[in-house]
Protein backbone atom coordinates (compact mmCIF):
# COMPACT_ATOMS: atom_id res chain seq x y z
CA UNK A 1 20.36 4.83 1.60
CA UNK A 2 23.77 3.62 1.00
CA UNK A 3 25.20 0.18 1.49
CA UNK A 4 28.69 -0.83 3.09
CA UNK A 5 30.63 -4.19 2.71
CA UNK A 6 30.07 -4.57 6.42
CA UNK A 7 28.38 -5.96 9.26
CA UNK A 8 27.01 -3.18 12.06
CA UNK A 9 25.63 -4.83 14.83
CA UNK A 10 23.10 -2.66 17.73
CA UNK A 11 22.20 -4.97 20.35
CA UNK A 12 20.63 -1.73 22.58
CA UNK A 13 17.86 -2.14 19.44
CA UNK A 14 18.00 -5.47 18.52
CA UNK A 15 18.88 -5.07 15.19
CA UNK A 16 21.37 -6.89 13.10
CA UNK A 17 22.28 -4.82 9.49
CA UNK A 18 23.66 -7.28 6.77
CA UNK A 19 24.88 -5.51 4.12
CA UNK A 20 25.75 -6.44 0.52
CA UNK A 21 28.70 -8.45 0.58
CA UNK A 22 31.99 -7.95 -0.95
CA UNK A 23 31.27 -10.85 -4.14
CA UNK A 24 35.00 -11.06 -4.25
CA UNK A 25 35.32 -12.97 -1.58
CA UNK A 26 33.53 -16.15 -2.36
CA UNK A 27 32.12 -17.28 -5.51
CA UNK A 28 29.48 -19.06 -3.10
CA UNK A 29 28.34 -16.11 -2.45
CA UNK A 30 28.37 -14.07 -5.73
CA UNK A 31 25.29 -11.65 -5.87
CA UNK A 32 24.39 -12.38 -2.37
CA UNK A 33 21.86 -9.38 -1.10
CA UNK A 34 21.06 -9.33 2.51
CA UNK A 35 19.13 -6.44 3.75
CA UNK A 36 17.72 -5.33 7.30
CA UNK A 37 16.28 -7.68 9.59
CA UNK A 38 15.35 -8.61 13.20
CA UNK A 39 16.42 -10.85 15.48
CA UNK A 40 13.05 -12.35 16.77
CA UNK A 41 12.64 -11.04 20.26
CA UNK A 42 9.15 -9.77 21.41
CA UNK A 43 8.82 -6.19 21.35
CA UNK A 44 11.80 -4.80 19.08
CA UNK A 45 9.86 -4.65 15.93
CA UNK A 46 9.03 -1.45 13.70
CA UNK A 47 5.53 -2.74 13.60
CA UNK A 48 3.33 -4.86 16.39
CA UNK A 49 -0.19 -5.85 16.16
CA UNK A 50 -2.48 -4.25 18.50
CA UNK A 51 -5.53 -6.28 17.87
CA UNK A 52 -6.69 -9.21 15.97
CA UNK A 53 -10.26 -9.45 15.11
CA UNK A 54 -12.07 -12.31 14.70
CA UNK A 55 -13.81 -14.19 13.12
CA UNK A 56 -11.01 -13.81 10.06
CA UNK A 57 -11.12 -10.60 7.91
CA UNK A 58 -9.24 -8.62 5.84
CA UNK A 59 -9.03 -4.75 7.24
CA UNK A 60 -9.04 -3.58 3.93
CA UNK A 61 -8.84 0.55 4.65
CA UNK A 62 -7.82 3.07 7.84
CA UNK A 63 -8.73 6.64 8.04
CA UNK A 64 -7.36 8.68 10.91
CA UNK A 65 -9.15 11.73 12.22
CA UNK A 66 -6.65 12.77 14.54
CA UNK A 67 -3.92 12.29 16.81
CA UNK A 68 -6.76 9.82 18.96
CA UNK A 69 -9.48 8.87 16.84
CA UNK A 70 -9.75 6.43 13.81
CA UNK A 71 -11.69 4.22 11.68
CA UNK A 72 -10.76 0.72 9.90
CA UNK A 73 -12.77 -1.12 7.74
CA UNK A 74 -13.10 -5.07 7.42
CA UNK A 75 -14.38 -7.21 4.64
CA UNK A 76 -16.49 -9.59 7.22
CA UNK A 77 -18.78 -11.74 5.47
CA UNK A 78 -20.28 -13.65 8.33
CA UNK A 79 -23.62 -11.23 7.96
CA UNK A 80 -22.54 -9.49 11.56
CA UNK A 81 -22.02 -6.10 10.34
CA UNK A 82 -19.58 -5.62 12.41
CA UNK A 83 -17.37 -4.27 9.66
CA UNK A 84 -16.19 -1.01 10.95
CA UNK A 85 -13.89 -0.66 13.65
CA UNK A 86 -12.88 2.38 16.04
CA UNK A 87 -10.32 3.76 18.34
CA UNK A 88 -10.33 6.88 19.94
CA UNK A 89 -6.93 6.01 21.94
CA UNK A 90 -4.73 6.45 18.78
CA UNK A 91 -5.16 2.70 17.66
CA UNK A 92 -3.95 1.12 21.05
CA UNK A 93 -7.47 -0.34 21.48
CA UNK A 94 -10.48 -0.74 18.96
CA UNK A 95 -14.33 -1.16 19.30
CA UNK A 96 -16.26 -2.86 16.63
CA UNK A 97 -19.40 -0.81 14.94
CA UNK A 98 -22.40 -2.10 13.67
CA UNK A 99 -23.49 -1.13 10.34
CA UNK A 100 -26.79 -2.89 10.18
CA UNK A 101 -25.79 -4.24 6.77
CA UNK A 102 -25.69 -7.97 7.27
CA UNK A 103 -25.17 -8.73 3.60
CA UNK A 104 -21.85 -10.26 2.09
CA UNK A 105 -20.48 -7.14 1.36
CA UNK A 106 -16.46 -6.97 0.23
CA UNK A 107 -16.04 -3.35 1.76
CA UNK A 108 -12.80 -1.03 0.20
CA UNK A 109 -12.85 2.32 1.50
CA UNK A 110 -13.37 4.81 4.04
CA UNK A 111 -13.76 8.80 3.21
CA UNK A 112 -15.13 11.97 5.10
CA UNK A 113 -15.55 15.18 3.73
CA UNK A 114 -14.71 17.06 6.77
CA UNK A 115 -12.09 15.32 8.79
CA UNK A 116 -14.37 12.90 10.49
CA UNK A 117 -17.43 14.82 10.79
CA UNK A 118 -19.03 12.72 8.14
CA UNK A 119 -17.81 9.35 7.66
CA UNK A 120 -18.80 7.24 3.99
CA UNK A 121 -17.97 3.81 3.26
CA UNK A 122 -18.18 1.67 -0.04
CA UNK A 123 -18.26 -1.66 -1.03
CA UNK A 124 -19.97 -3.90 -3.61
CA UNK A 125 -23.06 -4.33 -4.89
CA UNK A 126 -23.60 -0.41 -5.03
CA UNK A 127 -23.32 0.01 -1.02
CA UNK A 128 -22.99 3.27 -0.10
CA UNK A 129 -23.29 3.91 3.69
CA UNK A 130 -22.82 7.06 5.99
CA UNK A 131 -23.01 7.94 9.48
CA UNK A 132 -22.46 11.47 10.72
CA UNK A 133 -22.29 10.35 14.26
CA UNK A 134 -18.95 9.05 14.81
CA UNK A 135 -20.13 5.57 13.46
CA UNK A 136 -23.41 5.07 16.15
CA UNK A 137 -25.85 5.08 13.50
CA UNK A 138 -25.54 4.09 9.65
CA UNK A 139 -27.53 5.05 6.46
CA UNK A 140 -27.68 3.47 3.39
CA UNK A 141 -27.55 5.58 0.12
CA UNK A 142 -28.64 4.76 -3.44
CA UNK A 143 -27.15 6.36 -6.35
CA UNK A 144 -28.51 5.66 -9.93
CA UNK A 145 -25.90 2.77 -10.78
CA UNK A 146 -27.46 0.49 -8.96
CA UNK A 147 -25.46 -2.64 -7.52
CA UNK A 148 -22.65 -2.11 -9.88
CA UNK A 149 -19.76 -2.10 -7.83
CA UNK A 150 -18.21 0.39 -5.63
CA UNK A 151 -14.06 0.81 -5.52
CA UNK A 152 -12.90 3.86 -4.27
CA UNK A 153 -13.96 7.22 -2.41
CA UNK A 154 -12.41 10.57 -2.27
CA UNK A 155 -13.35 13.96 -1.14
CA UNK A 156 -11.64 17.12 -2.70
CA UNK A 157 -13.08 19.30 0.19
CA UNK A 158 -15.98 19.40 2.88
CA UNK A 159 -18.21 19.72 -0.27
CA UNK A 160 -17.01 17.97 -3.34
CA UNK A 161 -16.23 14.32 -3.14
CA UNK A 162 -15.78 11.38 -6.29
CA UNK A 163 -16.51 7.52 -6.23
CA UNK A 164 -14.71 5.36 -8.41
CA UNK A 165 -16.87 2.08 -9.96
CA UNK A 166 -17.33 -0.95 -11.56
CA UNK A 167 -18.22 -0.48 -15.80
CA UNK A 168 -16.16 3.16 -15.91
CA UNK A 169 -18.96 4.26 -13.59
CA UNK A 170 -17.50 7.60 -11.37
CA UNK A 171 -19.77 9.36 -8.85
CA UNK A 172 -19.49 12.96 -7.78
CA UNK A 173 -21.20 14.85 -5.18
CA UNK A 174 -21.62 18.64 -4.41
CA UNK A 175 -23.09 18.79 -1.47
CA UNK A 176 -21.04 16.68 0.95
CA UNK A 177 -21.93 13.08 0.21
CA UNK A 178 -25.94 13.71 0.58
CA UNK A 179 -26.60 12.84 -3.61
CA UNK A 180 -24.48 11.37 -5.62
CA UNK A 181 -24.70 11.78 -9.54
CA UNK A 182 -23.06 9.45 -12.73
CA UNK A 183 -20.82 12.25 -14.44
CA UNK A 184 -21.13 9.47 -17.38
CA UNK A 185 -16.99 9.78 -18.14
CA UNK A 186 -16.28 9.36 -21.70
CA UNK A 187 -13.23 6.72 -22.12
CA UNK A 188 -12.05 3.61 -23.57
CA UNK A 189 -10.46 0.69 -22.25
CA UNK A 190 -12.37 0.82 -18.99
CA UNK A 191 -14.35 -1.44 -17.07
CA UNK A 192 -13.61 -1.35 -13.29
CA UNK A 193 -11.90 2.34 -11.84
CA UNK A 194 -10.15 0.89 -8.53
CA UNK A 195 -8.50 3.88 -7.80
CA UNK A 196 -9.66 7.86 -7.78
CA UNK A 197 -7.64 11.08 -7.07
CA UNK A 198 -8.68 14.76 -7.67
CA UNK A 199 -6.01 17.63 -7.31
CA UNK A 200 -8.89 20.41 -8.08
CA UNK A 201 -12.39 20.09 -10.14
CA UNK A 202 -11.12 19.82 -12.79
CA UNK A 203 -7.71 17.76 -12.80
CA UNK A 204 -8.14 14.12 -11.84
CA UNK A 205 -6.93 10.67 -12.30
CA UNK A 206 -8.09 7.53 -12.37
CA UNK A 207 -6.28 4.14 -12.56
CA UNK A 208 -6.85 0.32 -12.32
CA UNK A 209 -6.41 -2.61 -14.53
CA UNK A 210 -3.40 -1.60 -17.44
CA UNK A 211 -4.68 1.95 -17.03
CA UNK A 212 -3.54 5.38 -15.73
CA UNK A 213 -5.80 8.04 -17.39
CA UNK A 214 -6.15 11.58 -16.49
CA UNK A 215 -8.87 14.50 -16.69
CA UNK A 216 -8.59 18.32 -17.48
CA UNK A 217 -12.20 19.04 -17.60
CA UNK A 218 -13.70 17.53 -14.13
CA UNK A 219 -13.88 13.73 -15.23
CA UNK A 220 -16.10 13.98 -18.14
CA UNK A 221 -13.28 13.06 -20.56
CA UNK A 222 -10.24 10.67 -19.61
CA UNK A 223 -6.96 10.42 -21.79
CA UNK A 224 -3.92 8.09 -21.02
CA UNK A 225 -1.65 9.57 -19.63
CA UNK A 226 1.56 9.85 -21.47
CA UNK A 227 3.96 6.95 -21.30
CA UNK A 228 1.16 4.51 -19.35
CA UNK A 229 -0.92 3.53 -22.46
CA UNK A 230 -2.56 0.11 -22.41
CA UNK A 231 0.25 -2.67 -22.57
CA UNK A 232 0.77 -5.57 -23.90
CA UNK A 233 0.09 -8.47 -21.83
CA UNK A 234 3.46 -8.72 -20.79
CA UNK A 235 3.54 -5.59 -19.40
CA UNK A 236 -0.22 -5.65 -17.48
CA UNK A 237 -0.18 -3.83 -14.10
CA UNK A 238 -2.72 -3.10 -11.78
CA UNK A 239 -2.72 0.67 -10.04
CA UNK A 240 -3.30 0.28 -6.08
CA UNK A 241 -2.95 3.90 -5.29
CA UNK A 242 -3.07 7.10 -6.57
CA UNK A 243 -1.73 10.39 -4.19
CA UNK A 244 -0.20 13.51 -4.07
CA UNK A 245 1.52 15.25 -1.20
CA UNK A 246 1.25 18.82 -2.66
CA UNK A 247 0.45 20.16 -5.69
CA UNK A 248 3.78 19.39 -7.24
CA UNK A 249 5.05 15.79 -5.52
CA UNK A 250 2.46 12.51 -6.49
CA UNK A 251 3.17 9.25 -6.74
CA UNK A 252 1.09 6.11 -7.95
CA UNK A 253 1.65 2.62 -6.97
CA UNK A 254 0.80 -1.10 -8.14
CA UNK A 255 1.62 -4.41 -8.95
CA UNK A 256 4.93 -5.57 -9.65
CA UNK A 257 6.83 -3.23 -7.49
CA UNK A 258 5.09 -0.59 -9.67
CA UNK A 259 6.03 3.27 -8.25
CA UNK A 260 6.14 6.51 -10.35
CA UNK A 261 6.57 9.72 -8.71
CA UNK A 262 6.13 13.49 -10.25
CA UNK A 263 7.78 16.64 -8.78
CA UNK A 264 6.14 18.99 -11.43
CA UNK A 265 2.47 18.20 -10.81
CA UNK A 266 1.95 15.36 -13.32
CA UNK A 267 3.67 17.22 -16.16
CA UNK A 268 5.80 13.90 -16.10
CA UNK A 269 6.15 10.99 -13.97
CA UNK A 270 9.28 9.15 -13.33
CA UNK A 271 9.95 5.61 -12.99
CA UNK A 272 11.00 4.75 -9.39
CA UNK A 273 10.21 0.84 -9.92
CA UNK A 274 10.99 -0.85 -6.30
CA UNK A 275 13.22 -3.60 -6.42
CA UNK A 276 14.96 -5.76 -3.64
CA UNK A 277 17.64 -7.97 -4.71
CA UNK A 278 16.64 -11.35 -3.17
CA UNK A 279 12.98 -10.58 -3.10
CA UNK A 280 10.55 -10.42 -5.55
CA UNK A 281 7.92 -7.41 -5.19
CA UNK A 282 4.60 -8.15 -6.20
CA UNK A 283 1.70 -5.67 -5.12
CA UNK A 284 2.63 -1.86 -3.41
CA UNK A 285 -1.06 -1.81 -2.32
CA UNK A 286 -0.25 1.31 -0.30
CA UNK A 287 2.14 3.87 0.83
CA UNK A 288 2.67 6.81 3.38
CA UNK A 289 4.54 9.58 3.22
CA UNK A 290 5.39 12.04 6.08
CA UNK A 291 3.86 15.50 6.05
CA UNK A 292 6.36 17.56 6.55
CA UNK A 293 9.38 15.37 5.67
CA UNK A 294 8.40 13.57 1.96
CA UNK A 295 11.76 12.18 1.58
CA UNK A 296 10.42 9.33 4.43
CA UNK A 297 8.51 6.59 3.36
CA UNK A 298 7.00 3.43 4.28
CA UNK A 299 4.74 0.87 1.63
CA UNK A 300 3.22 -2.12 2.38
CA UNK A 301 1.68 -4.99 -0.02
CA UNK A 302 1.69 -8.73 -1.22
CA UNK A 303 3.90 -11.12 0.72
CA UNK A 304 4.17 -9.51 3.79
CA UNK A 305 6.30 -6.88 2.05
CA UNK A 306 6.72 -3.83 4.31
CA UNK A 307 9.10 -1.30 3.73
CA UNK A 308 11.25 2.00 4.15
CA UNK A 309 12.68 5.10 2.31
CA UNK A 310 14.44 8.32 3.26
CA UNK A 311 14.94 9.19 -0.15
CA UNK A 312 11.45 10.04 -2.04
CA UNK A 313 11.16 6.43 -2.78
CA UNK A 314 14.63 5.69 -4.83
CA UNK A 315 15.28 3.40 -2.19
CA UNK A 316 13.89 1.17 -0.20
CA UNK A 317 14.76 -1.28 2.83
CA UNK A 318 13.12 -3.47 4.74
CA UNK A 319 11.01 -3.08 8.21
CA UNK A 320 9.84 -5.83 10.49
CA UNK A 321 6.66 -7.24 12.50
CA UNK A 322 5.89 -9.31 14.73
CA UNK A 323 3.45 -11.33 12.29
CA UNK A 324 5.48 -14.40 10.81
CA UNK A 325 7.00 -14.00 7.62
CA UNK A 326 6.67 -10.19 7.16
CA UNK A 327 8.97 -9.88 3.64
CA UNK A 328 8.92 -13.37 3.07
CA UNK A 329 7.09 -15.45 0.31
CA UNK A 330 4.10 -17.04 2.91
CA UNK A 331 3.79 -13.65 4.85
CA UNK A 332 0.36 -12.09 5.52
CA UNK A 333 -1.42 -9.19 3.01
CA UNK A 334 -0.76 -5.80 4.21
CA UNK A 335 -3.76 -4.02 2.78
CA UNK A 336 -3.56 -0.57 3.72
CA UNK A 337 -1.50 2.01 6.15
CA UNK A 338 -2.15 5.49 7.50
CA UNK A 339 -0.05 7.95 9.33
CA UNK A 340 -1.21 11.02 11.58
CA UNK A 341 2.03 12.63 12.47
CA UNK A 342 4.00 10.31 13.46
CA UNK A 343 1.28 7.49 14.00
CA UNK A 344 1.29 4.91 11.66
CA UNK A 345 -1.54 2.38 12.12
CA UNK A 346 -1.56 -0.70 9.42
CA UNK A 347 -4.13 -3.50 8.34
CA UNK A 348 -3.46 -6.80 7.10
CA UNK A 349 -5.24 -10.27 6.29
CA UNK A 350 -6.82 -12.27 9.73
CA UNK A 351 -8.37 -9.11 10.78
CA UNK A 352 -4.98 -7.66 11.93
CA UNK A 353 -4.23 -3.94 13.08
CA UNK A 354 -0.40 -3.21 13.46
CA UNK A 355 1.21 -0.18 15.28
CA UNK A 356 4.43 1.69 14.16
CA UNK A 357 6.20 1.26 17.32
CA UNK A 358 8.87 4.32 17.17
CA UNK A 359 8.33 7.63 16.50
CA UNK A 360 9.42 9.79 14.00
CA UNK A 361 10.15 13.52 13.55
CA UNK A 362 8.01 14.01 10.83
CA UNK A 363 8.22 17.95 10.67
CA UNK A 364 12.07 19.41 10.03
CA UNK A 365 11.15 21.78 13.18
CA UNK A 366 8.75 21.87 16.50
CA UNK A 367 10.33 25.54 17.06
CA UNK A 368 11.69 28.33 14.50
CA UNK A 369 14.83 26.95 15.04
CA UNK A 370 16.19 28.92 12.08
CA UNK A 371 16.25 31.82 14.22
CA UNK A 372 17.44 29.75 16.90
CA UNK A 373 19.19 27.11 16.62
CA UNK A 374 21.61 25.90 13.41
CA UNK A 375 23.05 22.59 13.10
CA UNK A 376 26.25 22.34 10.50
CA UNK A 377 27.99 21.19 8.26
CA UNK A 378 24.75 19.40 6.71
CA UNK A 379 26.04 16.86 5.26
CA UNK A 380 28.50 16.12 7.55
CA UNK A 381 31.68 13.76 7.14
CA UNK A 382 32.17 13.78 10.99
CA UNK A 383 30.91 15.87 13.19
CA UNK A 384 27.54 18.23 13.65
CA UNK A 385 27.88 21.21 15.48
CA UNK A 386 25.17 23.56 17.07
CA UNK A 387 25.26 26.77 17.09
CA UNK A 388 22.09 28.90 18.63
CA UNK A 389 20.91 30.82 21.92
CA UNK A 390 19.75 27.41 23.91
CA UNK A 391 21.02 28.25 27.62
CA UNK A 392 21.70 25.11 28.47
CA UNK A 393 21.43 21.64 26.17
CA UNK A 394 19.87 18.87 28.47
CA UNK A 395 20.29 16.10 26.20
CA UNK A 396 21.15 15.07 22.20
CA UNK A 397 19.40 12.25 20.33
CA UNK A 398 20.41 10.84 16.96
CA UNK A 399 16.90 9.00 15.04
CA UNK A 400 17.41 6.78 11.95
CA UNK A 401 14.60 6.83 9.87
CA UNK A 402 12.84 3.85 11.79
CA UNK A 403 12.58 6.21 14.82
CA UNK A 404 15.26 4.57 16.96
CA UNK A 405 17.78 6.11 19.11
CA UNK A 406 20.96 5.54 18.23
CA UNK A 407 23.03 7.65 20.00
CA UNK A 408 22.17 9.22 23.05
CA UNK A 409 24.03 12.43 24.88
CA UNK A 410 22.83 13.84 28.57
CA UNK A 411 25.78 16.15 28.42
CA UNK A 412 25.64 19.93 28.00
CA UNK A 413 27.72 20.10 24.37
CA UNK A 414 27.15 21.30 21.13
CA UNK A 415 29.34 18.74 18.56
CA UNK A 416 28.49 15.44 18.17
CA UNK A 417 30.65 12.87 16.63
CA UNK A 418 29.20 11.35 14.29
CA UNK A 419 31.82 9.44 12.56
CA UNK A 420 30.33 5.82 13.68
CA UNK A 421 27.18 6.83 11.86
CA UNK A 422 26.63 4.87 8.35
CA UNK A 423 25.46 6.99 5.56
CA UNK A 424 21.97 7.91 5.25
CA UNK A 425 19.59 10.27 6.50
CA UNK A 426 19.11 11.19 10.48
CA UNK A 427 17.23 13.27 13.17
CA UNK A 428 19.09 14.99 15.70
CA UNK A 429 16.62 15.97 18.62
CA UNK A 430 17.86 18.33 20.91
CA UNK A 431 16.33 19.09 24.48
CA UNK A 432 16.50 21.92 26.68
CA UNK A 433 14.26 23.09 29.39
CA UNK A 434 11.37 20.44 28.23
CA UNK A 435 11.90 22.11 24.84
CA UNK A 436 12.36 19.64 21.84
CA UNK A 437 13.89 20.77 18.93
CA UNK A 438 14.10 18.35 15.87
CA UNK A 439 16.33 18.57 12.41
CA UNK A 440 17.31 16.63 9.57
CA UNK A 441 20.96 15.91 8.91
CA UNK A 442 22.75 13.68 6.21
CA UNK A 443 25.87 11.98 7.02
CA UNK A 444 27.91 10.86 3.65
């Protein structure tokens, strides 16, 4: 993601790019960092609420299913119970659930051992709740810690699943979320465990308060892992997530613009620390990265901040929304985001649920197009040129990485000049005969 001493202007998309300015210019403006953002016209943001739930809440957690269905999760504490939400229209309209749990619960996350089958929630106090009917009908489950409370739930498969608790508590079940049982973790310098994340049975971490610890023998002992030892208070950070995308590429998140990513399985994690001249980062409370295309990013977190990458995270602009002050100091929380291909539902504080509004290419290919179709030079100065056995080309899109259309051809060619394009990362999207055919191209 490369910045030019320019201005680019798109009115088709309603976007305005600033770009760092040339400081030679004007010692007024020395250091001056202006990055992407919207002019303010309804319906041309990256992200628009869908629903707004009230009386306030927090949606603190989504879980998609599928391409359709999908749960959120509100910390409601007017003793409704109305604290699970559902759409099965791919988040363009929700019903609220009742949980029969009236209590003042603050609810964190949602997790299902077999893609939706099963469905377990967690909160404080030790709740523990599960329906296995698509959210009709909740039961309440007791585990042996009592009302300590309840931070985080994940499930390794359709069988083996870990909850992450107050007072270095962590649950694990073997049988699908039926019993849970204290694996009684040896560690220091633990009390709460916000965050859980299992690559196999016996590889784990765990993170929260100034800690990032890891397991080798199924969560019964915990070591810090090296380079995140306990800091000094200067240096205190919070973990907000913990996930990898395959068993090489992981990242964790937290406070402070906190990122690390690993490409060799968490052998060793690198510092990718997100910073935005002119803004300060606080919390990443989550991220997303697209299956089939990790390079593409988004994160969202304290002060509205919502962002962008199409480099693995080593950089990162802005997005918009149509909630005020998205990426500004006042803006809303945004909690927690999911994507399902190229879905991307998101929840926020006031009992918000925000849609991605383009869509993304998130696999390289929707055909072999290796044996088909070839698109070169990659990188390209200038042009891209396609070579392949397609009859007859019916039209040519070029994508950013927000999902917009930027250029547009209904010609039958096979270059494209693409000498207007900034550098960065693209789609091309080739039709023919109601075919689609996506690939990734970088223009230096």
């Amino acid at each position: 993601m490369q910045f030019l001493d320019n201005i680019l202007t798109n009115f088709d998309n309603n976007y305005v790019l600033i770009v760092k300015i040339n400081t030679m210019k004007s010692i007024l403006i020395k250091s001056l960092f202006v990055f992407l953002v919207s002019i303010q016209t309804y319906g041309q943001y990256d992200w628009e609420t869908v629903v707004s739930f009230t009386p306030s809440q927090s949606i603190k957690d989504i879980y998609q299913v599928d391409e359709s269905i999908a749960y959120a999760l509100s910390s409601l504490y007017n003793g409704s119970g109305l604290t699970v939400k559902k759409s099965t229209n791919a988040g363009v309209t929700w019903t609220e659930l009742n949980t029969g749990v009236t209590a003042g619960i603050g609810y964190q996350k949602i997790g299902s051992p077999n893609n939706g089958g099963d469905i377990f929630i967690v909160g404080s106090l030790g709740t523990l709740l599960h329906s296995a009917d698509g959210g009709t009908t909740w039961n309440s489950i007791t585990t042996s810690i009592g009302t300590t409370n309840l931070r985080d739930i994940y499930f390794l498969s359709n069988m083996i699943g870990y909850i992450a608790a107050d007072s270095a508590n962590i649950l694990k079940t073997t049988d699908g979320g039926l019993t849970w049982v204290d694996i009684n973790p040896t560690m220091t310098g633990v009390s709460t465990i916000g965050r859980i994340y299992f690559k196999t049975e016996l590889n784990g971490y765990i993170g929260g308060f100034n800690f990032f610890k890891e397991t080798f023998d199924g969560g019964f002992t915990w070591t810090d892992v090296p380079g995140h030892e306990p800091q000094t208070n200067a240096n205190i950070f919070q973990i907000q997530k913990i996930e990898f995308l395959d068993s090489n590429v992981g990242y964790f998140s937290g406070d402070r613009g906190l990122l690390y990513k690993t490409i060799d399985g968490g052998t060793t994690w690198v510092d990718k620390q997100v910073t935005i001249p002119g803004f300060v980062v606080e919390s990443l409370f989550d991220f997303e990265f697209m299956e089939g295309n990790p390079d593409i990013g988004f994160a969202c977190g304290y002060h509205g901040l919502l962002i962008a990458t199409d480099d693995g995270g080593d950089s990162w602009e802005f997005h918009t929304s149509d909630l005020p002050n998205t990426n500004g100091t006042n803006g809303s929380l945004f909690y927690t985001m999911s994507f399902y291909g190229d879905t991307g539902l998101m929840g926020a504080q006031g009992g918000k649920i925000l849609k991605f509004k383009s869509s993304i290419p998130t696999a390289i290919n929707d055909h072999s197009l290796d044996d088909d179709v070839t698109i070169y030079p990659n990188p390209t100065n200038d042009y891209i040129n396609i070579l392949g056995e397609i009859s007859k080309i019916d039209a040519i899109k070029i994508i950013d990485i927000h999902g917009k259309v930027i250029k547009m051809i209904t010609q039958n060619v096979t270059s494209v000049n693409c000498q207007d394009l900034n550098p960065g990362t693209y789609f091309i999207k080739i039709t023919s005969d109601l075919k689609s055919y996506n690939k990734i191209f970088l223009k230096k």
